[in-house]
C-alpha atoms as a PDB file:
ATOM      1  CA  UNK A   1    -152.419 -13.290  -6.190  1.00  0.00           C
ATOM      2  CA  UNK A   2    -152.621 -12.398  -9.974  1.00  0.00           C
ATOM      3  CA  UNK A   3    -150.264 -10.865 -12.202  1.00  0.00           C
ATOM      4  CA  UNK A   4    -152.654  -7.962 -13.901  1.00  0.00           C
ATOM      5  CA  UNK A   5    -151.900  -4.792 -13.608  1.00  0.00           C
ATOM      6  CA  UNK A   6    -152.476  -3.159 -10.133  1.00  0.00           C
ATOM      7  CA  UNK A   7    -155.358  -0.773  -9.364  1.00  0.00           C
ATOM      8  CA  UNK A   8    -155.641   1.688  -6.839  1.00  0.00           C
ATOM      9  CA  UNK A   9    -158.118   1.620  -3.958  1.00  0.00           C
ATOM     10  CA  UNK A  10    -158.682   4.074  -2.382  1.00  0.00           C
ATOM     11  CA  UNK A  11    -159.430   3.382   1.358  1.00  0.00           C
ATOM     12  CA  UNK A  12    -160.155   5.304   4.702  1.00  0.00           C
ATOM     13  CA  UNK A  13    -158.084   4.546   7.902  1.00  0.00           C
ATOM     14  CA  UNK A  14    -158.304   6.872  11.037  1.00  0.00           C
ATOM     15  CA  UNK A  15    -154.899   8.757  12.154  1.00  0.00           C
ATOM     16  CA  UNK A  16    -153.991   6.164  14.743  1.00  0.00           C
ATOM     17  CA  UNK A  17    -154.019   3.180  12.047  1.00  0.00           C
ATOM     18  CA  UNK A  18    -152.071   5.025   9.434  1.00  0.00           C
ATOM     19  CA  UNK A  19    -149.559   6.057  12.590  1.00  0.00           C
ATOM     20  CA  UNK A  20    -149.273   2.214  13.249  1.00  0.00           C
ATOM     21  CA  UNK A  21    -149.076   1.082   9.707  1.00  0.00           C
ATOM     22  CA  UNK A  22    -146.307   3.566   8.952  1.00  0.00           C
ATOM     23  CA  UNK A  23    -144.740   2.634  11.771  1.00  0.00           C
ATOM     24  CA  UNK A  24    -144.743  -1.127  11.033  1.00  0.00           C
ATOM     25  CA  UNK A  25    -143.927  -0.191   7.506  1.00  0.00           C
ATOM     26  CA  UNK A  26    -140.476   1.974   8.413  1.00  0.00           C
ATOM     27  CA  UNK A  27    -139.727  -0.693  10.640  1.00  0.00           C
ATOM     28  CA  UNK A  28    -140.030  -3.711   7.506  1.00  0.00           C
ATOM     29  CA  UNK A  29    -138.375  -1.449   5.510  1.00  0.00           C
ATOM     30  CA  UNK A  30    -141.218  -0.769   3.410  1.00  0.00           C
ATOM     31  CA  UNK A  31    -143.723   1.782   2.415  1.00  0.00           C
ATOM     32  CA  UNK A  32    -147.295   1.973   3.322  1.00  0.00           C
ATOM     33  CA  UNK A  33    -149.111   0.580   0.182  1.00  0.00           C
ATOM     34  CA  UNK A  34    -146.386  -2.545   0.165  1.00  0.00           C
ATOM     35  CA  UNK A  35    -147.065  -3.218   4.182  1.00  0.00           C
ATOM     36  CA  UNK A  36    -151.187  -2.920   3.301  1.00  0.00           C
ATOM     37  CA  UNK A  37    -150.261  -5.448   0.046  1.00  0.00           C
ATOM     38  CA  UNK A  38    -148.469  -7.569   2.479  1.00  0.00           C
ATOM     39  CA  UNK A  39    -151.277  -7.678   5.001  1.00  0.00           C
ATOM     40  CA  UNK A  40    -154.348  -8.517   3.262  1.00  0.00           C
ATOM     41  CA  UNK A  41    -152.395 -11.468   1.265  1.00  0.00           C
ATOM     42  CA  UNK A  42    -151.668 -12.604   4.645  1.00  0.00           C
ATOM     43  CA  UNK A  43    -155.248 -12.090   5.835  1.00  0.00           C
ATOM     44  CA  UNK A  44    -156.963 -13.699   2.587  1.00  0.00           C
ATOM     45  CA  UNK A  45    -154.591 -16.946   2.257  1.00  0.00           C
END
């Protein structure tokens, strides 16, 4: 989606989301910003 330079956005998740997301992201093999990447080009395709 794009090729510009990325921006930062800053967002608010409560403790039990980021637990899950950096869960889900040690289990990809990720980090947290790459899962969230990953996730809302899944969501918006």
């Amino acid at each position: 989606m794009g090729s510009a330079p990325a921006r930062v956005v800053p967002v608010r998740l409560n403790p039990e989301l980021v637990m899950a997301v950096d869960e889900r992201a040690a289990d990809e093999g990720c980090n947290r910003s790459e899962l969230v990447r990953r996730a809302l080009r899944a969501y918006l395709t």
